[in-house]
Each structure stands twice: as structure tokens, then as C-alpha cells.
C-alpha atoms as a PDB file:
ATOM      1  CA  UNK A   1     108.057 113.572 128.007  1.00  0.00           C
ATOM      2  CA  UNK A   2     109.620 112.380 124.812  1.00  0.00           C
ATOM      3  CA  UNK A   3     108.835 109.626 122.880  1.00  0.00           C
ATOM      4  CA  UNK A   4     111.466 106.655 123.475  1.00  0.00           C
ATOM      5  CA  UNK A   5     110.289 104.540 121.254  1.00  0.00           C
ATOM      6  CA  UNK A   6     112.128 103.050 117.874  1.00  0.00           C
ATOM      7  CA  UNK A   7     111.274 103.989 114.593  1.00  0.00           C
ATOM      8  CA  UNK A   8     112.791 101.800 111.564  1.00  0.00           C
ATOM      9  CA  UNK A   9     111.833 102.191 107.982  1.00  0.00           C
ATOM     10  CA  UNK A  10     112.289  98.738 105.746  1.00  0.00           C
ATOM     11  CA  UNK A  11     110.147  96.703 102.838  1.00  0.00           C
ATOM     12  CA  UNK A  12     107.419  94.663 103.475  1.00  0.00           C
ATOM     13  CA  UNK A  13     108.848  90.822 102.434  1.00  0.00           C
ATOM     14  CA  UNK A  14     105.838  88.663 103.462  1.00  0.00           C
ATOM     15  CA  UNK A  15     102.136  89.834 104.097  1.00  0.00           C
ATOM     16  CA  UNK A  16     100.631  86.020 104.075  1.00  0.00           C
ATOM     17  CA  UNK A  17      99.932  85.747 107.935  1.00  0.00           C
ATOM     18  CA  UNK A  18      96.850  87.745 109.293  1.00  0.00           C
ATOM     19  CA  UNK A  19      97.093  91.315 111.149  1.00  0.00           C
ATOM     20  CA  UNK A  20     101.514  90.441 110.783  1.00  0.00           C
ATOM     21  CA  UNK A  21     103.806  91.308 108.053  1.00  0.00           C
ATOM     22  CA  UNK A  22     107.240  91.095 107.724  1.00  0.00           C
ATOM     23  CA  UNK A  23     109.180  93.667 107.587  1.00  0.00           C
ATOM     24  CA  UNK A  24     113.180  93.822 106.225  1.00  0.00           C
ATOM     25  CA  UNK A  25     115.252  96.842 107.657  1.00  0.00           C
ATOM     26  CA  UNK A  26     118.517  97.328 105.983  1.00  0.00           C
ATOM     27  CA  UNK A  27     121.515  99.249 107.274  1.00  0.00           C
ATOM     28  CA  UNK A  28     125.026 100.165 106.061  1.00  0.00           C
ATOM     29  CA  UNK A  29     128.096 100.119 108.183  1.00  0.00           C
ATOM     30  CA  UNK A  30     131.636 100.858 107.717  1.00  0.00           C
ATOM     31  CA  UNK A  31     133.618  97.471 108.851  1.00  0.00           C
ATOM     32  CA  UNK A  32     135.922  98.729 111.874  1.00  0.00           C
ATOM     33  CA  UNK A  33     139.029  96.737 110.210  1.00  0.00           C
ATOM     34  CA  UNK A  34     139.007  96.799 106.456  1.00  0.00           C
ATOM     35  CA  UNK A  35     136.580 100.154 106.584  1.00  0.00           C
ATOM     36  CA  UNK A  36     134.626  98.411 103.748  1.00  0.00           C
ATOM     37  CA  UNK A  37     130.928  99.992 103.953  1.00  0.00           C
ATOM     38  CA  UNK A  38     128.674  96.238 104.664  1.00  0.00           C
ATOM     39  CA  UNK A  39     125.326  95.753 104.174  1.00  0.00           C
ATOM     40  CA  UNK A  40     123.360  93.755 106.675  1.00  0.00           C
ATOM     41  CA  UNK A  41     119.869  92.805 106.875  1.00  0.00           C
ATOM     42  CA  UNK A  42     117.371  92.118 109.508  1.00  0.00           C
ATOM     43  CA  UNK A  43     113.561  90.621 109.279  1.00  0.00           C
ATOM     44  CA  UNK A  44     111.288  92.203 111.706  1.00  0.00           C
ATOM     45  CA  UNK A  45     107.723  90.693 112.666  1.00  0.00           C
ATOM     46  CA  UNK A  46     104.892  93.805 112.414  1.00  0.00           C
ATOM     47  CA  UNK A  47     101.746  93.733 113.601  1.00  0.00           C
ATOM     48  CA  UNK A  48      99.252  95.456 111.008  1.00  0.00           C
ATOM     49  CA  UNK A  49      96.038  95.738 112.319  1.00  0.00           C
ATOM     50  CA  UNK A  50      94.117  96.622 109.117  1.00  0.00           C
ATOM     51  CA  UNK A  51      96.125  94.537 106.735  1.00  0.00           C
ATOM     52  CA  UNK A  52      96.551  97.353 104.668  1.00  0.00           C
ATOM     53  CA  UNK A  53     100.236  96.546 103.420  1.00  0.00           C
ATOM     54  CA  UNK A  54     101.462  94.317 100.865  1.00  0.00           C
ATOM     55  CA  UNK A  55     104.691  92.625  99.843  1.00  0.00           C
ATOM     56  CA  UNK A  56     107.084  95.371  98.256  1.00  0.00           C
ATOM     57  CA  UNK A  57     105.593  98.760 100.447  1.00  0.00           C
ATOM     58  CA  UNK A  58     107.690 100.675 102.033  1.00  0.00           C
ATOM     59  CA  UNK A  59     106.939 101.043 105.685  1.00  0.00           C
ATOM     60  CA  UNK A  60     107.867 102.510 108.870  1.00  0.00           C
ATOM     61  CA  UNK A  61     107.615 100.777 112.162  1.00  0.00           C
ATOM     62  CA  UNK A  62     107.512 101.609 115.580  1.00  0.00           C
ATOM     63  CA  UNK A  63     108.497  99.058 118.550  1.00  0.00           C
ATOM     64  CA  UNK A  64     105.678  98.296 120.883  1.00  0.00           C
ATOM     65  CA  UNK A  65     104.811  96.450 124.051  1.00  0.00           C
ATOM     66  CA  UNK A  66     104.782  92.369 123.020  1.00  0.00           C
ATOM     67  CA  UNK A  67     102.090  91.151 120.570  1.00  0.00           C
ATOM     68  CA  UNK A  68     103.000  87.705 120.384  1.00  0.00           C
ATOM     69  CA  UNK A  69     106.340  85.523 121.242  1.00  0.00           C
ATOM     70  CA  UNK A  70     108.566  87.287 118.253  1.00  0.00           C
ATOM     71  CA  UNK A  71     106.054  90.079 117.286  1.00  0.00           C
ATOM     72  CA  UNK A  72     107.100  93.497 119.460  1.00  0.00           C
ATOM     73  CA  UNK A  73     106.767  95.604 116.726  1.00  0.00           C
ATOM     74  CA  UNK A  74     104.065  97.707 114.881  1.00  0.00           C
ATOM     75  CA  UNK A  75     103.062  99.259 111.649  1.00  0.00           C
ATOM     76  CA  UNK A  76     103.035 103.105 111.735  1.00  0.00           C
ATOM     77  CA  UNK A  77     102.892 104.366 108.614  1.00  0.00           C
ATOM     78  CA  UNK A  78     103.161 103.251 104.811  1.00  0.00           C
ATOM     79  CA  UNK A  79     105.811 105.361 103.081  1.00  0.00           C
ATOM     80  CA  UNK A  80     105.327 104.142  99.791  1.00  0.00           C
ATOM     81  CA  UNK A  81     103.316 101.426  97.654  1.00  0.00           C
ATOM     82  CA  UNK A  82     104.394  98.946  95.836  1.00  0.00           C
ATOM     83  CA  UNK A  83     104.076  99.057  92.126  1.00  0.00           C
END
């Protein structure tokens, strides 16, 4: 069976709660209308088991069942450190 589960890849904003960080996931879009490319945002709530990221990394997530009320999401990988 394949796997149906979302991946996004976004920057690590906040890493002050324990085992959660927050994760930012930007995408572009051409407006429908005025077919001006717009950049929208969204903050995502990851669980990180290890606490191994940090604000600035670069990080891919993967949706999972519900950790908490807003937390459905979870660290797979870390794509790149922060400087």
C-alpha cells in the first residue's frame, strides 16, 4: 500500500516548548485574477521527540495521528542546520 501521508518541508521558527517546534511552510501561488505569483505562509506545530532541532533548520515533516489539541504533525527529517 502506499504511503498517504503529507510531507512538507519549512524552517524551524520556535524550538522553546519541549518535544514541539514550530515549523513555517511557505508556498507560492499564481493569484487566479491578477496572475501575480503570492507568497503565503503557514505555522505548523511538530512534535520532535529528541529535541534535536533548533530555530533556523530546515526540516521536513510528516502529518501524523493527533499529539495534542493543535499538534498533528511530526518531525521526519532535518534537511539542513542552521548556521
Amino acid at each position: 500500500m502506499k504511503e498517504r501521508r503529507r510531507r512538507l518541508v519549512g524552517t524551524v521558527t520556535s524550538d522553546k516548548m519541549e518535544k514541539t517546534v514550530v515549523v513555517v511552510v511557505e508556498r507560492h501561488y499564481r493569484h487566479a485574477l491578477y496572475e501575480k505569483v503570492v507568497r503565503a505562509a503557514k505555522k505548523y506545530m511538530a512534535h520532535d521527540e529528541n529535541g534535536d532541532c533548533h530555530v533556523g533548520d530546515k526540516v521536513q515533516i510528516v502529518e501524523t495521528r493527533p499529539h495534542s489539541r493543535r499538534k498533528r504533525w511530526s518531525v521526519e527529517e532535518i534537511l539542513e542546520r542552521a548556521v
